[in-house]
Protein backbone atom coordinates (compact mmCIF):
# COMPACT_ATOMS: atom_id res chain seq x y z
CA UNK A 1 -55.80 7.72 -13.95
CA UNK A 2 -54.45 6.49 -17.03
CA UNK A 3 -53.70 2.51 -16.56
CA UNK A 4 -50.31 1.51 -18.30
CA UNK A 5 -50.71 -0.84 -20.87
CA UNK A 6 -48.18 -2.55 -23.27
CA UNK A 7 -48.84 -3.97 -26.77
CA UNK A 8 -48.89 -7.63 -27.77
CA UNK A 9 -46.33 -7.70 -30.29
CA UNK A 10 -42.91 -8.51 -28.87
CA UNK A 11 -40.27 -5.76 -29.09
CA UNK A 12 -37.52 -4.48 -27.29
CA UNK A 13 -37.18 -0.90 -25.20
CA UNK A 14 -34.65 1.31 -26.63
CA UNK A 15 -33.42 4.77 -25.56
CA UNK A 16 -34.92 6.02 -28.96
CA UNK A 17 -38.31 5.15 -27.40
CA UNK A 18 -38.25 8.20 -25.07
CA UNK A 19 -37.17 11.91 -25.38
CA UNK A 20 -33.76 12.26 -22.79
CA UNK A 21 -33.09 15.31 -22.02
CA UNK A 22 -30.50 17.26 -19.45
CA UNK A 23 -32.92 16.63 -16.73
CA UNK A 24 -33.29 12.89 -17.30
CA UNK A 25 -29.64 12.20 -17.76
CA UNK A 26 -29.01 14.26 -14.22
CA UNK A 27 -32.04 11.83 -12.37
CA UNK A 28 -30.30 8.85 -13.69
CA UNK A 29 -26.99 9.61 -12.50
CA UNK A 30 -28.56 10.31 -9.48
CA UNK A 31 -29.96 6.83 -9.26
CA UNK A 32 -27.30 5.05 -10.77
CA UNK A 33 -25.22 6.99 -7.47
CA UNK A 34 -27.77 6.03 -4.72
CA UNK A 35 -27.56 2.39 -5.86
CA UNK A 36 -24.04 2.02 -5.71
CA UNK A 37 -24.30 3.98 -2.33
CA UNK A 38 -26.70 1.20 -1.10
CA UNK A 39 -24.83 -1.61 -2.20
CA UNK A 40 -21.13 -0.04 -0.20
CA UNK A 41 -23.67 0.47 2.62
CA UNK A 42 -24.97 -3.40 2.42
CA UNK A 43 -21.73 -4.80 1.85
CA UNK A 44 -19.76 -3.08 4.82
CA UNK A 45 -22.62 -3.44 7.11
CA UNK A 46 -23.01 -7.51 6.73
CA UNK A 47 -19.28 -7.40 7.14
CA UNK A 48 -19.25 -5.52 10.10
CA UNK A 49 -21.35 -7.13 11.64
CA UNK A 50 -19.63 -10.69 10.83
CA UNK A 51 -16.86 -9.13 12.39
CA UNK A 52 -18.59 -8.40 15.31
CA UNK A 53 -19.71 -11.72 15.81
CA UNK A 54 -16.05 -12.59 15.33
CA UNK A 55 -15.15 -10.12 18.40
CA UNK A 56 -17.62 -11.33 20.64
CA UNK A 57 -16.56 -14.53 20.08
CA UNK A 58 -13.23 -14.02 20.80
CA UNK A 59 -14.32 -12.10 23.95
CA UNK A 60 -16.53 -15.50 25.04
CA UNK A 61 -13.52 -17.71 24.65
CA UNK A 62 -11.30 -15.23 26.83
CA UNK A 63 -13.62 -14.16 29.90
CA UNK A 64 -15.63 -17.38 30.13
CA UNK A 65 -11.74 -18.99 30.05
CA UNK A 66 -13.46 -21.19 28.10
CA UNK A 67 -10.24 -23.59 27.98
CA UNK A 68 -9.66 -23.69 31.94
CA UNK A 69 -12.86 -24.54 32.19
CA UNK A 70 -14.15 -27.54 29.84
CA UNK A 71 -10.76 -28.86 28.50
CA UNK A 72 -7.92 -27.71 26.04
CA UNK A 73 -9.81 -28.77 23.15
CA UNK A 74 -12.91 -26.63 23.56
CA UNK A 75 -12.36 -24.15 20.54
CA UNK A 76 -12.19 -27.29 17.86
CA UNK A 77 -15.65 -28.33 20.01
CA UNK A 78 -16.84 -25.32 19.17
CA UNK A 79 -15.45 -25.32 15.73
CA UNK A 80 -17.49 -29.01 15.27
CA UNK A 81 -20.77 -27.62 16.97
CA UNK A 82 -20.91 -24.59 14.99
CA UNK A 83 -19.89 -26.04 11.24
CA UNK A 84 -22.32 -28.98 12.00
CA UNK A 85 -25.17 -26.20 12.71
CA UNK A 86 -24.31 -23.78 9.84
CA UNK A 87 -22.64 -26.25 7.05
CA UNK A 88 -22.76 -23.37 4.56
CA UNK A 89 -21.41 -20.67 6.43
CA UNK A 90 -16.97 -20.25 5.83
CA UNK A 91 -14.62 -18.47 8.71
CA UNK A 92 -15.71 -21.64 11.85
CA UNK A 93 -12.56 -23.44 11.39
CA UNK A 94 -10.50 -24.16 14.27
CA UNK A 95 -7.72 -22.16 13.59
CA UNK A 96 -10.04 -19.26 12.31
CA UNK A 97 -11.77 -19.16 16.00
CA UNK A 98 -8.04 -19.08 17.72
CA UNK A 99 -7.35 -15.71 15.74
CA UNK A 100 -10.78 -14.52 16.89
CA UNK A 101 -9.33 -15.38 20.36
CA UNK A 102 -6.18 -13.57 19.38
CA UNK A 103 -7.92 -10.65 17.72
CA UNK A 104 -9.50 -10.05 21.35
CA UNK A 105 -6.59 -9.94 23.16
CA UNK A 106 -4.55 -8.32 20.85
CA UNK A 107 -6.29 -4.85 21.31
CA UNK A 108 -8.00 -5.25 24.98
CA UNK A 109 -4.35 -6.96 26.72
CA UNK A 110 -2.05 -4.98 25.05
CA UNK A 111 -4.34 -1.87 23.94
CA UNK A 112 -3.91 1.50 24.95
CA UNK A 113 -8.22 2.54 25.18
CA UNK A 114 -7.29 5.91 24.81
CA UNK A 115 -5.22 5.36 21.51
CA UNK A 116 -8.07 3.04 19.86
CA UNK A 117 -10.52 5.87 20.92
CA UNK A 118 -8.38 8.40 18.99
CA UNK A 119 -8.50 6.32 15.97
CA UNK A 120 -11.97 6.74 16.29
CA UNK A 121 -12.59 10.08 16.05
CA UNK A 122 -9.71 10.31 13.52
CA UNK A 123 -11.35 7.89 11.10
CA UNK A 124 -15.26 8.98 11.47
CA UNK A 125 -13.83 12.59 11.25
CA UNK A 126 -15.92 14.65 8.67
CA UNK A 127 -13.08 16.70 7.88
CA UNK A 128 -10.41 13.60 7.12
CA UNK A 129 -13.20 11.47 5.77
CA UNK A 130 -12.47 10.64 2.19
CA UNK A 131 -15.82 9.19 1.35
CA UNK A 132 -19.28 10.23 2.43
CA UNK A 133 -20.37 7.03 2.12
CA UNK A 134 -18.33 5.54 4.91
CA UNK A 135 -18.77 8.71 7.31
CA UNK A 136 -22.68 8.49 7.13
CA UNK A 137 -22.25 4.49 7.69
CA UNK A 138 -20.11 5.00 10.92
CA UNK A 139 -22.63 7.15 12.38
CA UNK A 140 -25.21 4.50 11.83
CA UNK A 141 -23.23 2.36 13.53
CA UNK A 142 -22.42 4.36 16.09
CA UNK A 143 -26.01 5.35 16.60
CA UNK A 144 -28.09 2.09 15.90
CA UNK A 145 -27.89 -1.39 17.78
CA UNK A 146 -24.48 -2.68 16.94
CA UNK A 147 -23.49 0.21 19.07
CA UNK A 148 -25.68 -1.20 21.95
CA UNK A 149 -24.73 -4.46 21.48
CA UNK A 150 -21.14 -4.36 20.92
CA UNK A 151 -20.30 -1.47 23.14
CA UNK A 152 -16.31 -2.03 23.31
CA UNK A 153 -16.40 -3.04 19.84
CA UNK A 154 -13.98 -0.73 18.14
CA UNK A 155 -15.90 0.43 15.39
CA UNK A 156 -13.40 1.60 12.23
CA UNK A 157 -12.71 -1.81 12.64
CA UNK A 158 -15.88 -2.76 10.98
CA UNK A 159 -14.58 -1.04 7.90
CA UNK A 160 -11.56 -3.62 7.39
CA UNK A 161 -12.16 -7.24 6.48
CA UNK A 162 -11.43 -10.09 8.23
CA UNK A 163 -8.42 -11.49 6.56
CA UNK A 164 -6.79 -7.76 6.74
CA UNK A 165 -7.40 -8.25 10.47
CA UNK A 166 -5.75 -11.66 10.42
CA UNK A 167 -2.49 -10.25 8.60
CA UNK A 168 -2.37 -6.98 11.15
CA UNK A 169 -2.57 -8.92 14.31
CA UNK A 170 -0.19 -11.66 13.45
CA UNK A 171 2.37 -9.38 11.63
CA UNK A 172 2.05 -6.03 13.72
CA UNK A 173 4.34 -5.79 16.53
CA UNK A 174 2.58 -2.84 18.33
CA UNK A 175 -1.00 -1.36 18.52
CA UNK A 176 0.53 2.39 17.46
CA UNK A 177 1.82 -0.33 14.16
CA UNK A 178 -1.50 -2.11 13.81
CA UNK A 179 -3.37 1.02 13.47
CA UNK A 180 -1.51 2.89 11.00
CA UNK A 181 -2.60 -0.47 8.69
CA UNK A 182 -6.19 -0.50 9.42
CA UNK A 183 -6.14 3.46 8.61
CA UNK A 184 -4.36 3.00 5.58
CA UNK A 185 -6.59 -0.06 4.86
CA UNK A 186 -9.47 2.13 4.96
CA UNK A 187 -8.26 5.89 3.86
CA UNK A 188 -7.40 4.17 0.22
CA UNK A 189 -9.13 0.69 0.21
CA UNK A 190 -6.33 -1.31 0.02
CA UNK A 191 -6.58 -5.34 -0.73
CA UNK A 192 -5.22 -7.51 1.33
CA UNK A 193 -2.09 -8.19 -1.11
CA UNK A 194 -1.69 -4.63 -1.21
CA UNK A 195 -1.62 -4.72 2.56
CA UNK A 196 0.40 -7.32 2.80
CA UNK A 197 2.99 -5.41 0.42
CA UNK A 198 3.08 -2.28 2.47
CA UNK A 199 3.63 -4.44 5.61
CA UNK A 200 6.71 -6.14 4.45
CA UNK A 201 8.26 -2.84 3.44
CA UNK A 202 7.65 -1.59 6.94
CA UNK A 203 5.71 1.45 5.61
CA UNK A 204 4.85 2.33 9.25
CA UNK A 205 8.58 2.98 9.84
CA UNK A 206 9.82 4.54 6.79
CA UNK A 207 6.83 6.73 5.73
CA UNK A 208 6.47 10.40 6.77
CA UNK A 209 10.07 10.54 7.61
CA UNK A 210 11.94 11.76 3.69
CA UNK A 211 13.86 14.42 4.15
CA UNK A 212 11.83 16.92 2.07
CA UNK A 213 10.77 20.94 2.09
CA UNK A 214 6.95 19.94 1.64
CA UNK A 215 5.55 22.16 4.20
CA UNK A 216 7.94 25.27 3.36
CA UNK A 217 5.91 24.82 -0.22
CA UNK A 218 3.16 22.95 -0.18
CA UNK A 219 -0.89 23.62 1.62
CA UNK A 220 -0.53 21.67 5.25
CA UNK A 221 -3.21 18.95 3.82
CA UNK A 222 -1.09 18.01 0.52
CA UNK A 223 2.27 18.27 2.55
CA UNK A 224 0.66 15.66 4.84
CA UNK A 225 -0.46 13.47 2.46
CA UNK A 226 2.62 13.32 0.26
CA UNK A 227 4.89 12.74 3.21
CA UNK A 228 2.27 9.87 3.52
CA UNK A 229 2.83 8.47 0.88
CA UNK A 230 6.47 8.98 -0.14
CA UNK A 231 9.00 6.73 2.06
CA UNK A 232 12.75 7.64 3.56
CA UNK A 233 14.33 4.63 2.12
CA UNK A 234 13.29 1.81 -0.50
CA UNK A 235 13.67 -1.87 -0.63
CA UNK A 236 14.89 -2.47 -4.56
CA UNK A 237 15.36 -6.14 -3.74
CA UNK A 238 13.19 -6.76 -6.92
CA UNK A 239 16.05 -5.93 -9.54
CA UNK A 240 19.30 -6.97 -10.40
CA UNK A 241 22.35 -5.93 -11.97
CA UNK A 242 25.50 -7.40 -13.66
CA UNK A 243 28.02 -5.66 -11.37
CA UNK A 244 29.08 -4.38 -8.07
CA UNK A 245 29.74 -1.15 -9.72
CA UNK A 246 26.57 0.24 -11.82
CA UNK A 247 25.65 3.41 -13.54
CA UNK A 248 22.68 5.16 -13.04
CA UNK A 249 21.42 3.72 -16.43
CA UNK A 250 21.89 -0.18 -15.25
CA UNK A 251 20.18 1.06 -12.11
CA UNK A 252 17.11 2.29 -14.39
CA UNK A 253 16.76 -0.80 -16.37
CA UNK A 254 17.20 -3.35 -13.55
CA UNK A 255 14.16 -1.14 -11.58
CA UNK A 256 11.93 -0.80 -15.12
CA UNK A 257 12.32 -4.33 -15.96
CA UNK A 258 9.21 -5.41 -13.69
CA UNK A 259 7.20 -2.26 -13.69
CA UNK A 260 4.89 -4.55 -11.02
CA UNK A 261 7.41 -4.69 -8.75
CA UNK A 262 8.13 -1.10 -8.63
CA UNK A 263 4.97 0.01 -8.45
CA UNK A 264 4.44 -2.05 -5.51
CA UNK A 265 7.77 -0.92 -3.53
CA UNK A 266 6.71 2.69 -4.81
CA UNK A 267 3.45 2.30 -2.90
CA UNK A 268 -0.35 2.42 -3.81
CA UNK A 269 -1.52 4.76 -5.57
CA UNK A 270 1.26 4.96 -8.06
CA UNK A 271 0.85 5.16 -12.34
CA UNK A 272 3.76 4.82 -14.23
CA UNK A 273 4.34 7.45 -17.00
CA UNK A 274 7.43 6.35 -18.96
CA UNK A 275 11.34 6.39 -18.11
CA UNK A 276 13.90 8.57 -19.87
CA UNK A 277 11.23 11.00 -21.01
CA UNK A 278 12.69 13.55 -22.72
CA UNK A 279 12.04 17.11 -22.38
CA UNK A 280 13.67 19.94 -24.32
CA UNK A 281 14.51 23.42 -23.33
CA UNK A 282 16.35 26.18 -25.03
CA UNK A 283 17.25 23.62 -27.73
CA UNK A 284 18.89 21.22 -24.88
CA UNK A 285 17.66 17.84 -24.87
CA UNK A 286 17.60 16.22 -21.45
CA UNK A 287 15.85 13.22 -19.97
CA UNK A 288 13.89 12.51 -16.56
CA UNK A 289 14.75 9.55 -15.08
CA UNK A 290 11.37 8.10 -14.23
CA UNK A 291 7.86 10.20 -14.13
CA UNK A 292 4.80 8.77 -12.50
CA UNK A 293 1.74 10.22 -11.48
CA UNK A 294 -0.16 9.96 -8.27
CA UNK A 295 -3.91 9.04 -8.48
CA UNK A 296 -4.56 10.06 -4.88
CA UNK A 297 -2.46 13.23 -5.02
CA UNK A 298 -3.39 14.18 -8.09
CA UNK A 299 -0.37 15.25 -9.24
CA UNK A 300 2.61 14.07 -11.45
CA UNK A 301 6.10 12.98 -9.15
CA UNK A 302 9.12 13.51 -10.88
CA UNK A 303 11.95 10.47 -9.87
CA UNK A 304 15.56 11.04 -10.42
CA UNK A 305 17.94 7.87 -9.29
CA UNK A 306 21.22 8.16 -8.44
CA UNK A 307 23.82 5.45 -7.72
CA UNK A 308 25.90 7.19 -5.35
CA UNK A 309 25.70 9.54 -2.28
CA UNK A 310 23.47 12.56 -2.12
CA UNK A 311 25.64 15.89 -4.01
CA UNK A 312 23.97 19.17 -3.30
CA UNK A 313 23.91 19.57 -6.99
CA UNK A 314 21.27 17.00 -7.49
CA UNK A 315 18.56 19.26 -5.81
CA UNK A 316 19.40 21.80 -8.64
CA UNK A 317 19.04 19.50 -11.49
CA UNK A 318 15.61 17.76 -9.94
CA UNK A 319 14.26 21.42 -9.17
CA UNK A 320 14.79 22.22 -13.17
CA UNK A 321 12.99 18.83 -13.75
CA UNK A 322 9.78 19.42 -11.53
CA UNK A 323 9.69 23.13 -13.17
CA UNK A 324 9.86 21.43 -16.61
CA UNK A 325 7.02 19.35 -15.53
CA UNK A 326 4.73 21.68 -14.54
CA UNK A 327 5.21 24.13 -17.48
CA UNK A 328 5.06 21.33 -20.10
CA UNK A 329 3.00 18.23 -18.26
CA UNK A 330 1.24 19.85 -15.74
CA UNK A 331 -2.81 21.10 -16.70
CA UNK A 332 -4.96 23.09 -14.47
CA UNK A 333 -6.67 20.38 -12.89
CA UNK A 334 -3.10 18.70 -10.89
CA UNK A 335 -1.62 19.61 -8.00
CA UNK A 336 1.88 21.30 -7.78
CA UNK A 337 4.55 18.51 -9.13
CA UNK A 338 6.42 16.90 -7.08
CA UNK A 339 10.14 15.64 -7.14
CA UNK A 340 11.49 12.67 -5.54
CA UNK A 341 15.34 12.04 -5.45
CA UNK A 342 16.57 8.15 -4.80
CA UNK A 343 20.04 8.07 -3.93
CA UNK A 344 22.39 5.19 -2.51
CA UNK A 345 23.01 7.41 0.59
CA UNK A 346 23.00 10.84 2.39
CA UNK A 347 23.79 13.24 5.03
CA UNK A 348 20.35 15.25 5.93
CA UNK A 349 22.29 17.82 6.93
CA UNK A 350 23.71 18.70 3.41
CA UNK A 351 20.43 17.60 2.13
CA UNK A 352 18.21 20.22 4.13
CA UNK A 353 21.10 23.35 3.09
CA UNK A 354 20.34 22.35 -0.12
CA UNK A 355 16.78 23.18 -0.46
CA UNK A 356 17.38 26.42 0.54
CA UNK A 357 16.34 28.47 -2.45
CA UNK A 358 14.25 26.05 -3.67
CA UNK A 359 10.84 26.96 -4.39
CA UNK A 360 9.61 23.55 -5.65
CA UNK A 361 8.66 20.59 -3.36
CA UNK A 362 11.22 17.81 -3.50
CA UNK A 363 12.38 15.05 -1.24
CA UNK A 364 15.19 12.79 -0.85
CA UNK A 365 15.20 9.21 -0.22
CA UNK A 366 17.61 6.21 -0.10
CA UNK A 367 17.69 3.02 -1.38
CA UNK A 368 19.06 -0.79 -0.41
CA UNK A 369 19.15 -4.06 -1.09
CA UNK A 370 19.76 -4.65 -5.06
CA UNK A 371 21.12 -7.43 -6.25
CA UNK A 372 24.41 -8.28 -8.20
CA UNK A 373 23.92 -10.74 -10.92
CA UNK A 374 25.63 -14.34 -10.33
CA UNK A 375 28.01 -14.49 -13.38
CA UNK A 376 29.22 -17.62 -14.62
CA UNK A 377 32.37 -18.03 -15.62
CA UNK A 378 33.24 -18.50 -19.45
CA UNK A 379 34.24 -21.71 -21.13
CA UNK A 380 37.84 -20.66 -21.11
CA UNK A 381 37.60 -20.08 -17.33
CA UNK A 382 35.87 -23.58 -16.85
CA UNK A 383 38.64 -25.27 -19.08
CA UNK A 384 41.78 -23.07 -17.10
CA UNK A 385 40.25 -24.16 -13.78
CA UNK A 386 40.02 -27.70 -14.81
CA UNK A 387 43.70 -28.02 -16.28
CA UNK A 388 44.92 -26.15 -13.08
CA UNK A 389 42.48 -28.83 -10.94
CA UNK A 390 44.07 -31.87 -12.56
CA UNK A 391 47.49 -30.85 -12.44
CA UNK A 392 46.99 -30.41 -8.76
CA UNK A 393 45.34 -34.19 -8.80
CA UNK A 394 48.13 -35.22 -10.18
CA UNK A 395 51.12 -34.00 -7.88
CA UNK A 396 49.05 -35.27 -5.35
CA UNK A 397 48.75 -38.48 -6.59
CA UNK A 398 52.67 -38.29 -7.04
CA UNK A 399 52.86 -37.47 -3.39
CA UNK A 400 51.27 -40.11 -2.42
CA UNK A 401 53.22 -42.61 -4.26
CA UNK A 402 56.53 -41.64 -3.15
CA UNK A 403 55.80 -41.64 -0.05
CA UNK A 404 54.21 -45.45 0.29
């Protein structure tokens, strides 16, 4: 066998050293995949099982009633004793081991074991499993000793990080609420600000409820996942305008002026394409409002804002937009375009006769909350108020005198 050997001089290894061909360029991908697949692997399995140390903690300090039975200040003991043992290690403050507590209770007090057990099977579902990665990782768990050890341990819940735990349990009112987060935490990775975000929109209340024809035209998986990600109403508490009354066009600006912020109320997953992008037809020039494009859904999402009630001739005008869309925008590769109308108000029942006819998928949505601009008054208001303020001063001060 032919011993490897390497020459004195120094050099350096270049890729014009060897002959790469298709088959070497397919093996390193290949590699270059299986590493990245080990290091997801490593990372969510030191984190789960952090987390389950974090459970069973919890657990101790519930069924040993650890309080009852050595004093009231037992879990900052424990804090000390553990910190002193393991200086290095973070997450053994005091207040960190009362959410473990909390955590605990939270889903074994309150929890419905048949719900969590559904959760389960819907997460580590092959079919609803977005990456491969996680499924094969689930069943390792599931079939290796964490299973044995931690036998109530819910396992998805190894998936989601501890400080996306923390937020859930403290901001979540019910379990059917808590678990819509730690799915949506780990169906599209969100971070914990991201998390936070969708939380204080109340995403578990408004989403999956838009008035929309999504299943009349749209395959039962996509019409799922849009109405998943599109909400009934949105909170535009981000933007401001001058006046009570606004235009459609004041309504675009104040919403465009922080593209951050509306990409956050608009949800993850969201790009931002451009406002007032014009398309032309027949020699007509006419202008979407907003156009975005869904990374998840693969598929561009056609926004038309209106500062007034819903009119059943809005669905006409955002149907021609959506079919612009997919003539002009659309390629091969994206889904059917969707269209998304944002209105100050509506009656469903109007809405709904209105996408009859309709072959495109569109929903309809609501909005609250902007803001009206404090205006100041000018300096000719400022020096009219002041005349009018002294001349009141001084018939008081008249008063007053006559009648000492």
């Amino acid at each position: 066998m032919k011993k490897e050997s390497y020459s004195d001089e120094p050099s350096m290894v270049s890729s014009h050293d060897i002959h790469i061909d298709g088959d070497y360029a397919e093996w390193i991908a290949e590699v270059k995949h299986r590493y990245r697949s080990a290091q997801v692997k490593a990372a969510v399995k030191v984190n789960a099982e952090k987390l389950l140390f974090n459970w069973q903690l919890g657990r101790d300090l519930v069924q040993k009633k650890a309080e009852e039975r050595w004093g009231s200040g037992v879990v900052e003991q424990v804090s000390l004793d553990l910190r002193r043992e393991f200086p290095n290690e973070k997450g053994f403050s005091a207040p960190n081991l009362w959410f473990m507590k909390k955590w605990y209770l939270y889903y074994t007090e309150k929890g419905d074991c048949k719900r969590i057990q559904q959760f389960n099977e819907e997460i580590y579902s092959p079919k609803n499993q977005k990456d491969i990665i996680l499924y094969q990782l689930g069943r390792e768990l599931q079939d290796g000793k964490m299973h044995q050890v931690g036998a109530e341990f819910p396992l998805p819940f190894a998936l989601v990080p501890w400080r996306h735990h923390v937020e859930i349990i403290t901001k979540c009112k019910s379990i059917d609420e808590a678990l819509f987060y730690l799915g949506k935490t780990i169906e599209q990775g969100l971070s914990r600000d991201a998390l936070i975000n969708c939380i204080k929109a109340n995403l578990y209340k408004h989403q999956g409820k838009i008035a929309n024809n999504f299943s009349e035209h749209l395959p039962v998986l996509q019409s799922k996942l849009v109405q998943e990600v599109l909400k009934e109403n949105y909170d535009f508490g981000f933007a401001t305008v001058t006046h009570e009354i606004y235009d459609e066009d004041e309504m675009e600006a104040a919403l465009t002026r922080n593209v951050t912020d509306l990409l956050l109320e608009m949800g993850t997953g969201f790009a931002f394409i451009g406002k007032q992008k014009e398309i032309i037809v027949g020699g007509h020039s006419r202008k979407i409002d907003l156009l975005f494009y869904h990374i998840r859904l693969r598929c561009f999402i056609v926004c038309e804002l209106k500062a007034k009630p819903f009119e059943p001739e809005f669905a006409g005008k955002l149907n021609f937009y959506v079919n612009a869309v997919d003539e002009l925008v659309r390629t091969p590769d994206d889904n059917p375009t969707i269209g998304l109308l944002i209105c100050s108000d509506m009656n469903k029942t109007e809405v709904q006769w209105s996408f009859k006819g309709i072959t495109t998928p569109i929903g309809v949505a609501t909005y609250n909350n902007i803001r009206i601009k404090d205006v100041l008054p000018t300096k000719e208001q400022l020096k009219e108020r002041m005349e009018l303020l002294q001349k009141e001063m001084r018939k008081t001060k008249m008063l007053m005198n006559k009648n000492r």
